[in-house]
PDB file of N, CA and C in Angstrom:
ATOM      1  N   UNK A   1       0.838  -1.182   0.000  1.00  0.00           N
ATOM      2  CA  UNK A   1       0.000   0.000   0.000  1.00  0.00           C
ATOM      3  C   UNK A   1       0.880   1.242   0.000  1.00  0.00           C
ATOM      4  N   UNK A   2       0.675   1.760  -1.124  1.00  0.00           N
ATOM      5  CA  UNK A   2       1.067   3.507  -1.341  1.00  0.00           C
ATOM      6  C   UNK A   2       1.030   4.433   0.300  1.00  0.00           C
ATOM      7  N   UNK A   3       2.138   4.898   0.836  1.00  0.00           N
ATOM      8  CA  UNK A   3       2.041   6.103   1.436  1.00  0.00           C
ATOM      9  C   UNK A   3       0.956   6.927   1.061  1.00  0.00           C
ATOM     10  N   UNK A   4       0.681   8.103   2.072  1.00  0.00           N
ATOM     11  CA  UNK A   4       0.083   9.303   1.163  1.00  0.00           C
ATOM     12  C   UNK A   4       0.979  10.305   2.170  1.00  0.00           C
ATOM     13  N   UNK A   5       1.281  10.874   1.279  1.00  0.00           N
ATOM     14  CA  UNK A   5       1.876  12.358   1.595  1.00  0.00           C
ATOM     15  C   UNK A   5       0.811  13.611   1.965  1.00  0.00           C
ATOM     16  N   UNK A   6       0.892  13.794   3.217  1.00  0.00           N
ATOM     17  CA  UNK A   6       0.275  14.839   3.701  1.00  0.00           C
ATOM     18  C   UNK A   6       0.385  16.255   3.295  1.00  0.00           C
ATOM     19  N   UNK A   7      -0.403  16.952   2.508  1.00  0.00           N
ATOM     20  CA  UNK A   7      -0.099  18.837   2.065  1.00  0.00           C
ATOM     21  C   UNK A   7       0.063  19.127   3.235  1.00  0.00           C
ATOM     22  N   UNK A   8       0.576  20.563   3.216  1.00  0.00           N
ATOM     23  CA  UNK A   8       1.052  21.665   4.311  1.00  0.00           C
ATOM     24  C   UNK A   8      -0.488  22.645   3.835  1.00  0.00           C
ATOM     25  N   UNK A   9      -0.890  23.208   4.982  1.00  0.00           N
ATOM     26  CA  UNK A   9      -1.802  24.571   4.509  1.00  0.00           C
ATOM     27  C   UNK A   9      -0.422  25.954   4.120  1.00  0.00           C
ATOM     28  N   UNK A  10      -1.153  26.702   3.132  1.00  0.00           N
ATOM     29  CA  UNK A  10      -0.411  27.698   2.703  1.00  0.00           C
ATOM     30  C   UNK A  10       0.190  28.210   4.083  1.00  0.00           C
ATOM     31  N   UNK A  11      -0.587  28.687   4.466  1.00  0.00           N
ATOM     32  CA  UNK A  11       0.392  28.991   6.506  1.00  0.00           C
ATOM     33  C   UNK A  11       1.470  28.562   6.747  1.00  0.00           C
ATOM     34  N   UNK A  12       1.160  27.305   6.912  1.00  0.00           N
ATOM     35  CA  UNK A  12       2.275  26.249   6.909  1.00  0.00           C
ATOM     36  C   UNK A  12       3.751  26.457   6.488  1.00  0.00           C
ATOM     37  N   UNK A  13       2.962  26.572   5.160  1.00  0.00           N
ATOM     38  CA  UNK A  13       4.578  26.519   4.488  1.00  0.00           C
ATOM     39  C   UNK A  13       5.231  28.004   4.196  1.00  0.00           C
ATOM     40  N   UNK A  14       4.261  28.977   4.531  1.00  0.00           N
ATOM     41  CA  UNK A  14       4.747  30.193   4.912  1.00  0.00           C
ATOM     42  C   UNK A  14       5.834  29.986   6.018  1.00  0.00           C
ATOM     43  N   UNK A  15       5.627  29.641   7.429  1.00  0.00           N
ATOM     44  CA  UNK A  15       6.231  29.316   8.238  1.00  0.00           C
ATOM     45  C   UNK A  15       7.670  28.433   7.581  1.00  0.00           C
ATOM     46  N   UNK A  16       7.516  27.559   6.973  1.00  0.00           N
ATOM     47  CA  UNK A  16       8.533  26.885   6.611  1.00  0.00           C
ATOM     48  C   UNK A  16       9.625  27.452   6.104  1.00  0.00           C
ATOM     49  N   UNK A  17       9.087  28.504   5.066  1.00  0.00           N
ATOM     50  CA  UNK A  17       9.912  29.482   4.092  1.00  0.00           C
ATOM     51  C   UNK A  17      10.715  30.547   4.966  1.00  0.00           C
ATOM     52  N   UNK A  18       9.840  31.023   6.039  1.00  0.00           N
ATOM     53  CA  UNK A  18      10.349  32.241   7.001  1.00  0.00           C
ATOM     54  C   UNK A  18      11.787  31.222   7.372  1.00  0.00           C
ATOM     55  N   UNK A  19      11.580  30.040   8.234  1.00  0.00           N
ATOM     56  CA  UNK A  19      12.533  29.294   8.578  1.00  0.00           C
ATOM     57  C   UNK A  19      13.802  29.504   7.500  1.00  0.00           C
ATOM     58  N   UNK A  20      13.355  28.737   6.787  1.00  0.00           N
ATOM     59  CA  UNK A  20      14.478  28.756   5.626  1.00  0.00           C
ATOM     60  C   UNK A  20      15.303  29.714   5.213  1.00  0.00           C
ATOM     61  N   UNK A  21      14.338  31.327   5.474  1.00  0.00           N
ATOM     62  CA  UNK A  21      15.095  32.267   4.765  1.00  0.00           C
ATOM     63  C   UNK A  21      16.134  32.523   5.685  1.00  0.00           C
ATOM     64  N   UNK A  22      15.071  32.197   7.300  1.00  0.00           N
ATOM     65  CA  UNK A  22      16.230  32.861   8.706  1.00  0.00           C
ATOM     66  C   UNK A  22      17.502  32.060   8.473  1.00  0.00           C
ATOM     67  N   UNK A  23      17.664  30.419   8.175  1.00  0.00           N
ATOM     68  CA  UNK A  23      18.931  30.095   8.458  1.00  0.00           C
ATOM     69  C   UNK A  23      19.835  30.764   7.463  1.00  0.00           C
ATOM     70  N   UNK A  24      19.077  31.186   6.140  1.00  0.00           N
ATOM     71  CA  UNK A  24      19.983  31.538   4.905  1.00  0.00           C
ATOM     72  C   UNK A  24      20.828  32.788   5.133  1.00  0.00           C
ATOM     73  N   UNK A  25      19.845  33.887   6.307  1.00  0.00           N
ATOM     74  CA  UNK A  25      20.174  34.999   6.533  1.00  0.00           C
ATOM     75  C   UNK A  25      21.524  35.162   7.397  1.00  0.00           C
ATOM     76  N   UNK A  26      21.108  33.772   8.629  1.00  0.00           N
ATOM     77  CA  UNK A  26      22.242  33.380   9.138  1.00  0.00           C
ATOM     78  C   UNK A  26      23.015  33.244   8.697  1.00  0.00           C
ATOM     79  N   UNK A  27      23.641  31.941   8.135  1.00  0.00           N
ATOM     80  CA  UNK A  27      24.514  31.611   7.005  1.00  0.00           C
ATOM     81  C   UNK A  27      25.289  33.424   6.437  1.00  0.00           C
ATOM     82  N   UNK A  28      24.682  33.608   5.849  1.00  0.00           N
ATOM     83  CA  UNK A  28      25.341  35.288   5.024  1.00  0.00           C
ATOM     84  C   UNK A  28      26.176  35.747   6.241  1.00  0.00           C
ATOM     85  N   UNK A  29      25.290  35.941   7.166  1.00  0.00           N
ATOM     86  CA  UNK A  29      25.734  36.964   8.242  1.00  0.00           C
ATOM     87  C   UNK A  29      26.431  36.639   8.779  1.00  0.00           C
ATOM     88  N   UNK A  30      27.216  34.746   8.986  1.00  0.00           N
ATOM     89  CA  UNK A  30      28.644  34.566   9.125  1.00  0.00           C
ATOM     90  C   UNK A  30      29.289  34.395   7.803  1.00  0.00           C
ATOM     91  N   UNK A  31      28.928  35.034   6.675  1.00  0.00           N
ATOM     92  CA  UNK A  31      30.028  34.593   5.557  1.00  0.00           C
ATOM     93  C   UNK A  31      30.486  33.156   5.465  1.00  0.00           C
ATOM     94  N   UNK A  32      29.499  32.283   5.350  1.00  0.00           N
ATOM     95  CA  UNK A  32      29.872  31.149   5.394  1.00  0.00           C
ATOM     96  C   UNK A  32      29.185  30.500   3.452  1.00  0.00           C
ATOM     97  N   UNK A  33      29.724  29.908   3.187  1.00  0.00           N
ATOM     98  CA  UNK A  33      29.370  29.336   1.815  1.00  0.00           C
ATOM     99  C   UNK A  33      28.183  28.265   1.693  1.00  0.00           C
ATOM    100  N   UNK A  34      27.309  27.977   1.132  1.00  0.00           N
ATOM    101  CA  UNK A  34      26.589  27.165   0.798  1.00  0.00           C
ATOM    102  C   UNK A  34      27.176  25.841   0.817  1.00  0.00           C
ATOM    103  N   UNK A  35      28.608  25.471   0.260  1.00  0.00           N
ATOM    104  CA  UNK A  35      29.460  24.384   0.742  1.00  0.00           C
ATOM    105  C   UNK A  35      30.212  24.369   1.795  1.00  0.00           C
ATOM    106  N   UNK A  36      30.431  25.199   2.429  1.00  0.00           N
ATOM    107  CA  UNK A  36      31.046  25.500   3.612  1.00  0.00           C
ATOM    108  C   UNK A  36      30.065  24.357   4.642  1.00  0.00           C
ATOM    109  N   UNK A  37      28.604  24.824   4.677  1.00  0.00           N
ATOM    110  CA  UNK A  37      27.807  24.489   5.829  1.00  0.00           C
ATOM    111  C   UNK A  37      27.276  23.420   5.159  1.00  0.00           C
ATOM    112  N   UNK A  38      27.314  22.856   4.004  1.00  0.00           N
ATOM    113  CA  UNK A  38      26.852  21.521   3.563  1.00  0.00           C
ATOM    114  C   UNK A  38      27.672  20.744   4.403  1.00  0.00           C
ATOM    115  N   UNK A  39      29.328  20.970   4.219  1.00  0.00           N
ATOM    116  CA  UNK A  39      30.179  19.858   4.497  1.00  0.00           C
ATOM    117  C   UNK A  39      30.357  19.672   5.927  1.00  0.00           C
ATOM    118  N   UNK A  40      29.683  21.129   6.624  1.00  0.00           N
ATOM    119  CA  UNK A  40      30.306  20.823   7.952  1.00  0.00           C
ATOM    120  C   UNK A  40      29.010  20.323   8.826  1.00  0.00           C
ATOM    121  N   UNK A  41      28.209  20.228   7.938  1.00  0.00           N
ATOM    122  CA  UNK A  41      26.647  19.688   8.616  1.00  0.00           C
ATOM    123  C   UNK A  41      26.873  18.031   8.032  1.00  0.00           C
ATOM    124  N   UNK A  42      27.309  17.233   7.081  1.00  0.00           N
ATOM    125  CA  UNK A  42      27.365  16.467   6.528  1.00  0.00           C
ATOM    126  C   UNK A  42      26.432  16.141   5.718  1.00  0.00           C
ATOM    127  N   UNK A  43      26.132  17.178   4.747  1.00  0.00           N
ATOM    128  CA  UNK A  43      24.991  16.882   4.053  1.00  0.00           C
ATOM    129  C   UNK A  43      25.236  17.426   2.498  1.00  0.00           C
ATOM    130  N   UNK A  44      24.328  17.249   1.289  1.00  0.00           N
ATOM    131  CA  UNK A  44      24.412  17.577   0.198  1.00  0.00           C
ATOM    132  C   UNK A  44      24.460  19.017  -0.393  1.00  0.00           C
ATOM    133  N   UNK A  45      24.869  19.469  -0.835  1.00  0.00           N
ATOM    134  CA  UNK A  45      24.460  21.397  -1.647  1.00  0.00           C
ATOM    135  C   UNK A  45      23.197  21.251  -1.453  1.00  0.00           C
ATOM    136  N   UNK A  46      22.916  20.555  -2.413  1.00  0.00           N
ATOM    137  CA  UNK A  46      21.292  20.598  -2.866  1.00  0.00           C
ATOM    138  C   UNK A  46      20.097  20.102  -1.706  1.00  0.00           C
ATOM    139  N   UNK A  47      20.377  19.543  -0.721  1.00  0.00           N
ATOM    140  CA  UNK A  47      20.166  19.337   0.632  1.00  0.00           C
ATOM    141  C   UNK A  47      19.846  21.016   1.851  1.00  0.00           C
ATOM    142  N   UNK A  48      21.051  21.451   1.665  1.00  0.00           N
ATOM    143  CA  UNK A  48      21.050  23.281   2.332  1.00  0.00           C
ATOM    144  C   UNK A  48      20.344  23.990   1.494  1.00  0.00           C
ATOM    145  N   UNK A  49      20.346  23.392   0.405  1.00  0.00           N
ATOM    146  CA  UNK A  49      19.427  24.272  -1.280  1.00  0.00           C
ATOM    147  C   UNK A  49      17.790  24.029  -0.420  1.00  0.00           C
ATOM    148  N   UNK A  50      17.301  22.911  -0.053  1.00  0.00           N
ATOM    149  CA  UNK A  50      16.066  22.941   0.495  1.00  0.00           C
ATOM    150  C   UNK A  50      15.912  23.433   1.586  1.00  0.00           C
ATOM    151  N   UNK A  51      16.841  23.209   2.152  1.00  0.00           N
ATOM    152  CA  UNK A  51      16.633  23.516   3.662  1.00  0.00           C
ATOM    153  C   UNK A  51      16.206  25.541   3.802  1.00  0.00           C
ATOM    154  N   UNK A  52      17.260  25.925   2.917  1.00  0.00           N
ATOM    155  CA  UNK A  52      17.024  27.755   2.685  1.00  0.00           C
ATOM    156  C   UNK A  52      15.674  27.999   2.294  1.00  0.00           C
ATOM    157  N   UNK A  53      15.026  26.476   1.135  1.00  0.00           N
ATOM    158  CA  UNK A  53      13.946  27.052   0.391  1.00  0.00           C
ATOM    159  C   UNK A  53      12.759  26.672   1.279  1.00  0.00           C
ATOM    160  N   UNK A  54      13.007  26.344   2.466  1.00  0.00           N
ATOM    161  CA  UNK A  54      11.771  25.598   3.703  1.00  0.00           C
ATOM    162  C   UNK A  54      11.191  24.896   2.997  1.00  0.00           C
ATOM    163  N   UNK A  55      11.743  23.566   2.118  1.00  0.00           N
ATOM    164  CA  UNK A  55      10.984  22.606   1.540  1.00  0.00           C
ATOM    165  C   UNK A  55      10.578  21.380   2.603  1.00  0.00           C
ATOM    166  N   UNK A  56       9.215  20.926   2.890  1.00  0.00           N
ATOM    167  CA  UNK A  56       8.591  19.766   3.494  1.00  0.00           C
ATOM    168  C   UNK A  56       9.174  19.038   3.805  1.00  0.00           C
ATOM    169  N   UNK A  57      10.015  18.531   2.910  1.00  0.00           N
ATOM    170  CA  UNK A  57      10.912  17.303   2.754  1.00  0.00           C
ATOM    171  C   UNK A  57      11.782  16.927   3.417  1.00  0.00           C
ATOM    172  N   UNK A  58      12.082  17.797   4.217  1.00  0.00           N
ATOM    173  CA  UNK A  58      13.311  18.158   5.224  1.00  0.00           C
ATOM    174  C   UNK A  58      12.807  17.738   6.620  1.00  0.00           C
ATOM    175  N   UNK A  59      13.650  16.822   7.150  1.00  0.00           N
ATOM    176  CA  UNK A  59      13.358  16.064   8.295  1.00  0.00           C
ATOM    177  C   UNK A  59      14.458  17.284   9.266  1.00  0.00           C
ATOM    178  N   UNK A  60      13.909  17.222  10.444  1.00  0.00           N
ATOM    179  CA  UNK A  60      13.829  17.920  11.730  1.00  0.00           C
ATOM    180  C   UNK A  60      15.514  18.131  12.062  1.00  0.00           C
ATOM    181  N   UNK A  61      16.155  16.680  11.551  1.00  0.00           N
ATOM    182  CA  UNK A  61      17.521  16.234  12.004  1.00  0.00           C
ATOM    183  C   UNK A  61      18.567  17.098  11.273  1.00  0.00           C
ATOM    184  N   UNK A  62      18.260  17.067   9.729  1.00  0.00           N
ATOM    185  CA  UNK A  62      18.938  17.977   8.847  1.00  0.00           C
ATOM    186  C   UNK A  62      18.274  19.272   9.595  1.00  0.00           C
ATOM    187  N   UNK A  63      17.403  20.243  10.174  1.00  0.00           N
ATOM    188  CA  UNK A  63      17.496  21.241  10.256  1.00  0.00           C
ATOM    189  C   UNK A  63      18.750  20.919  11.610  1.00  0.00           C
ATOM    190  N   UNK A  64      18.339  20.520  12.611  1.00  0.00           N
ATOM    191  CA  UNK A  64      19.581  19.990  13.371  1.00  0.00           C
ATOM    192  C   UNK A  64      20.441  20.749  13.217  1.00  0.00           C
ATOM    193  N   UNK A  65      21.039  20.024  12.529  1.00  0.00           N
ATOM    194  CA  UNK A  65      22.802  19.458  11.697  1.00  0.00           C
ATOM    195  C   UNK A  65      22.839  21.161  11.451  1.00  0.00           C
ATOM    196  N   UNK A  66      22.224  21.856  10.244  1.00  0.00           N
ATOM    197  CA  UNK A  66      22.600  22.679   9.851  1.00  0.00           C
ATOM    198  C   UNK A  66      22.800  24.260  11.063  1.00  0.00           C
ATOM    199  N   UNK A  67      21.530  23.832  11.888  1.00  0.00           N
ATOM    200  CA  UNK A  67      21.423  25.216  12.875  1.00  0.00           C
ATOM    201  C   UNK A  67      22.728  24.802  13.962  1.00  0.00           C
ATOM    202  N   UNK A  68      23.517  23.505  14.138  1.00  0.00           N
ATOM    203  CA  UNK A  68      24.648  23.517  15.062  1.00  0.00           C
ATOM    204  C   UNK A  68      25.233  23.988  14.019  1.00  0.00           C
ATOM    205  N   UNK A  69      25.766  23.963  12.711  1.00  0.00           N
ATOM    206  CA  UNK A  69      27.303  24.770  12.060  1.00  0.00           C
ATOM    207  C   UNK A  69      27.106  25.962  12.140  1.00  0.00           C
ATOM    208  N   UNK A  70      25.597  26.639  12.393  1.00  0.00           N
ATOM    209  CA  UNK A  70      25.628  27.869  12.511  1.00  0.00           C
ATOM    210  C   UNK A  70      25.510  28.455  13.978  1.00  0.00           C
ATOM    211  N   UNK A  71      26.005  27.646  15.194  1.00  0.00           N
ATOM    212  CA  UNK A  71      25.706  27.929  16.262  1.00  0.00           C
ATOM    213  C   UNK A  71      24.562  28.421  16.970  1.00  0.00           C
ATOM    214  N   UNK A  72      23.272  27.729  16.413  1.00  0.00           N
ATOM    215  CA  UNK A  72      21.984  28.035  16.538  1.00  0.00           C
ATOM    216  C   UNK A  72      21.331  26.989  17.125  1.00  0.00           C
ATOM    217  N   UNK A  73      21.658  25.495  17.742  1.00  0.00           N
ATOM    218  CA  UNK A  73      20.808  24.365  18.233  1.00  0.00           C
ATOM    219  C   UNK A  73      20.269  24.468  19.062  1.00  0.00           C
ATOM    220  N   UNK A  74      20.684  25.535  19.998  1.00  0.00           N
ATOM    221  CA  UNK A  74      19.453  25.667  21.125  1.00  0.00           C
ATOM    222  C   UNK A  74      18.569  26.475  20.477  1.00  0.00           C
ATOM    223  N   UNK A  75      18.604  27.180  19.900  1.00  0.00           N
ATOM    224  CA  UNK A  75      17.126  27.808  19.423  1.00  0.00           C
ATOM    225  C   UNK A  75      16.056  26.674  19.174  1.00  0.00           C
ATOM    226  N   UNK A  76      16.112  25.955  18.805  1.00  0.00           N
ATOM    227  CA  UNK A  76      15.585  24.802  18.366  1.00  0.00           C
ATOM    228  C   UNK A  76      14.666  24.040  19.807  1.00  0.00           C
ATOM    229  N   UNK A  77      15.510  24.352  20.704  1.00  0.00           N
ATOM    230  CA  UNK A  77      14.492  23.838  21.981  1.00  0.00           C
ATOM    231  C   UNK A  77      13.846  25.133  22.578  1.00  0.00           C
ATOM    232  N   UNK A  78      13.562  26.624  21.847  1.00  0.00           N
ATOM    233  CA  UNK A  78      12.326  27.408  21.989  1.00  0.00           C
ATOM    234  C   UNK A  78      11.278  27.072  21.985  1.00  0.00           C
ATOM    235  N   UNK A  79      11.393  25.927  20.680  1.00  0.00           N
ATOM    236  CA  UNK A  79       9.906  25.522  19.930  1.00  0.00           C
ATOM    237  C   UNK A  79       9.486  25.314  21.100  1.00  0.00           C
ATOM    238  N   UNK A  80       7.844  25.739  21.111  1.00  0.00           N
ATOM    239  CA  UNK A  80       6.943  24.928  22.597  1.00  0.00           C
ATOM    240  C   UNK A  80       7.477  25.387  23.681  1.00  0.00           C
ATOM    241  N   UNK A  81       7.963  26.554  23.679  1.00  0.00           N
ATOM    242  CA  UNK A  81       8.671  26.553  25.415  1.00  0.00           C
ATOM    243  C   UNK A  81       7.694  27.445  25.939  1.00  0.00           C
ATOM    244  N   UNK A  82       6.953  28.630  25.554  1.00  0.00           N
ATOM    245  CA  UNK A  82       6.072  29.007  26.136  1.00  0.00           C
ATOM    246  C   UNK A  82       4.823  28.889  25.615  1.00  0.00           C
ATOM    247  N   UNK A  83       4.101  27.908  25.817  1.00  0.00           N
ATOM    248  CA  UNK A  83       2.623  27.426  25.866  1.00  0.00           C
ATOM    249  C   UNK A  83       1.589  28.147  26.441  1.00  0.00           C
ATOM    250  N   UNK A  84       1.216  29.274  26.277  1.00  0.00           N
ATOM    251  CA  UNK A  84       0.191  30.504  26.849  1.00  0.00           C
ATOM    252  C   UNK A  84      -0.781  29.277  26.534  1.00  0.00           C
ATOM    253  N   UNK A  85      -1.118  29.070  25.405  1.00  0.00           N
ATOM    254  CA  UNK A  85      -2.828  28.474  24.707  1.00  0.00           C
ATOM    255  C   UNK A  85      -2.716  27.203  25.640  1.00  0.00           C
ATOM    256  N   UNK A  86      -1.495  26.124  26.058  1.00  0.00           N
ATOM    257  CA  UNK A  86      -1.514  25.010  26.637  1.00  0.00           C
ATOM    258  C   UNK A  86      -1.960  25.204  27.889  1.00  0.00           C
ATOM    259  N   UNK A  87      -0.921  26.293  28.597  1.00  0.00           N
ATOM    260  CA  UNK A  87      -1.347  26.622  30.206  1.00  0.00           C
ATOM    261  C   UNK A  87      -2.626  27.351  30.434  1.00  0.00           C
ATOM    262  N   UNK A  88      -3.077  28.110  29.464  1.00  0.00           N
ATOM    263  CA  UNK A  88      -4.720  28.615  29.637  1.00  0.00           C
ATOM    264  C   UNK A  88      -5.999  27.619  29.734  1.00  0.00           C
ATOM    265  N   UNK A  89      -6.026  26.667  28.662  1.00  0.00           N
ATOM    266  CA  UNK A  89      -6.508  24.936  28.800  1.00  0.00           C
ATOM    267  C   UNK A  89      -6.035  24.372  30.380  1.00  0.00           C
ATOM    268  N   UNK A  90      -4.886  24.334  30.338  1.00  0.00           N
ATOM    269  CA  UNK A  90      -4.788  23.189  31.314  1.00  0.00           C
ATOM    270  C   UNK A  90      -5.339  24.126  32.860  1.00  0.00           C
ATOM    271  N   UNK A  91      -4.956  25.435  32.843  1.00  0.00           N
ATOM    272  CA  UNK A  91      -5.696  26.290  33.875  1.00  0.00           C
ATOM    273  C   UNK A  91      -7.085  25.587  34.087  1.00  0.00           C
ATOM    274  N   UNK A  92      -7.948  25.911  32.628  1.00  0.00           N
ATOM    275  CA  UNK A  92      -9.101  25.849  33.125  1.00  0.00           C
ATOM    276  C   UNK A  92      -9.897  24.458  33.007  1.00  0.00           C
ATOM    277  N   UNK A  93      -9.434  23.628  32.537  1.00  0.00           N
ATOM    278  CA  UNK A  93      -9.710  22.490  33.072  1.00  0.00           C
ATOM    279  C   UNK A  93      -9.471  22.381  34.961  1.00  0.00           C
ATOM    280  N   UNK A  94      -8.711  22.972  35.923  1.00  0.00           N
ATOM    281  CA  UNK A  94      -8.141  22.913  36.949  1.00  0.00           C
ATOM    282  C   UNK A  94      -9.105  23.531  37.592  1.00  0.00           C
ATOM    283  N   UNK A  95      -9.906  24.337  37.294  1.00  0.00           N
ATOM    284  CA  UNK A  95     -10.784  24.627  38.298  1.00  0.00           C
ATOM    285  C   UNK A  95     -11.878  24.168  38.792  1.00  0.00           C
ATOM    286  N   UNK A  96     -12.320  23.915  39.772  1.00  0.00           N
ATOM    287  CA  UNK A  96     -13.111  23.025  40.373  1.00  0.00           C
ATOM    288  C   UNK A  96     -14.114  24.544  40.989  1.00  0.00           C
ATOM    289  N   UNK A  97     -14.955  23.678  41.398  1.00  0.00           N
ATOM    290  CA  UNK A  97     -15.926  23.819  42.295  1.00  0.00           C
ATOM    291  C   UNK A  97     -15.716  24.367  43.820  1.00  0.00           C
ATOM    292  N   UNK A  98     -15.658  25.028  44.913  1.00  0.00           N
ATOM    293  CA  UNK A  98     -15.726  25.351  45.856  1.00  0.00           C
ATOM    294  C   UNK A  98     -16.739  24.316  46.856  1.00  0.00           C
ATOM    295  N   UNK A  99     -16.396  23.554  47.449  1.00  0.00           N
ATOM    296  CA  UNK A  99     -17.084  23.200  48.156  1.00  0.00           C
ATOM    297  C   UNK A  99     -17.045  23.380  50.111  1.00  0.00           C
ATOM    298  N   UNK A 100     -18.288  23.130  50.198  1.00  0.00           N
ATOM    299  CA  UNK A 100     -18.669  23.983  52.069  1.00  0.00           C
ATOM    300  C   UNK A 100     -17.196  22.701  52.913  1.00  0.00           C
ATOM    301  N   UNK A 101     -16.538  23.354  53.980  1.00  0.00           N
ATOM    302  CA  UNK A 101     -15.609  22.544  54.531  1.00  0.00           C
ATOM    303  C   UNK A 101     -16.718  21.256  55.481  1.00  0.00           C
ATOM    304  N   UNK A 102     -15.709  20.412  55.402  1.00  0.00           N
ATOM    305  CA  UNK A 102     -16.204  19.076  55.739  1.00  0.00           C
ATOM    306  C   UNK A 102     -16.560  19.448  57.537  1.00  0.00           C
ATOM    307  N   UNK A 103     -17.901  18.974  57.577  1.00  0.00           N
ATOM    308  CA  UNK A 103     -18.396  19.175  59.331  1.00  0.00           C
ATOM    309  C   UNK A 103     -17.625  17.883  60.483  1.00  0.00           C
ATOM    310  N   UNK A 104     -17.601  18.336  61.146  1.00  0.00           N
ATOM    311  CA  UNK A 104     -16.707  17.452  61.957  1.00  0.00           C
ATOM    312  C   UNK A 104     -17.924  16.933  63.135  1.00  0.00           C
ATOM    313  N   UNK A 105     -17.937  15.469  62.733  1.00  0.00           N
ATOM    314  CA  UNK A 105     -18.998  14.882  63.901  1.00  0.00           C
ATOM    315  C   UNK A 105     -18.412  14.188  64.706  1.00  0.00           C
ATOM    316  N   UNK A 106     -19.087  14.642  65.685  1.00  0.00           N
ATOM    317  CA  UNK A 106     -18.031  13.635  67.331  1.00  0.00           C
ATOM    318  C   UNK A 106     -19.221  13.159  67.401  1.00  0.00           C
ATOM    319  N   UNK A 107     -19.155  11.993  67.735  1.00  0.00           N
ATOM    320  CA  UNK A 107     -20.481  11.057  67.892  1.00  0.00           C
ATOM    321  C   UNK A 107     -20.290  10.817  70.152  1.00  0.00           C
TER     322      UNK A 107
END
């Protein structure tokens, strides 16, 4: 049975492209070569060629690889670090009810 390849919504891959352009911008802004950061990421030209163009195709690991030659891998553990929409949910799921304090019977 055939895979199916999942589309991106235009959003999506807006986001993807912003990515792409930031590492490219990076890249420039250390004067580093398109083969420079292929070889020192261990990966293909045409590999950093997608990665600049925020193509889908690009697994998480190659962005990796490429954001350590540019001294950028912790950025990478931003993603998800502040969850406003998560902690507002999980807030209000948390609230309960007020209830009268428990009566104390001495028999």
């Amino acid at each position: 049975m055939k895979a199916k390849n999942a589309k991106l919504l235009p959003k999506e891959n807006k986001i993807l492209e912003r990515l792409g352009e930031n590492l490219k911008l990076a890249r420039l802004r250390r004067k580093l070569t398109t083969e420079q950061v292929s070889m020192r990421a261990n990966i293909a030209r045409s590999t950093l060629w997608h990665v600049e163009k925020g193509s889908e195709h690009i697994g998480i690991g190659i962005f990796l690889r490429v954001l350590s030659v540019l001294g950028l891998a912790n950025d990478l553990l931003k993603i998800a670090e502040d969850d406003v929409l998560g902690r507002k949910l999980q807030d209000a799921g948390l609230i309960t009810k007020k209830r009268a304090p428990k009566k104390n019977r001495s028999l």
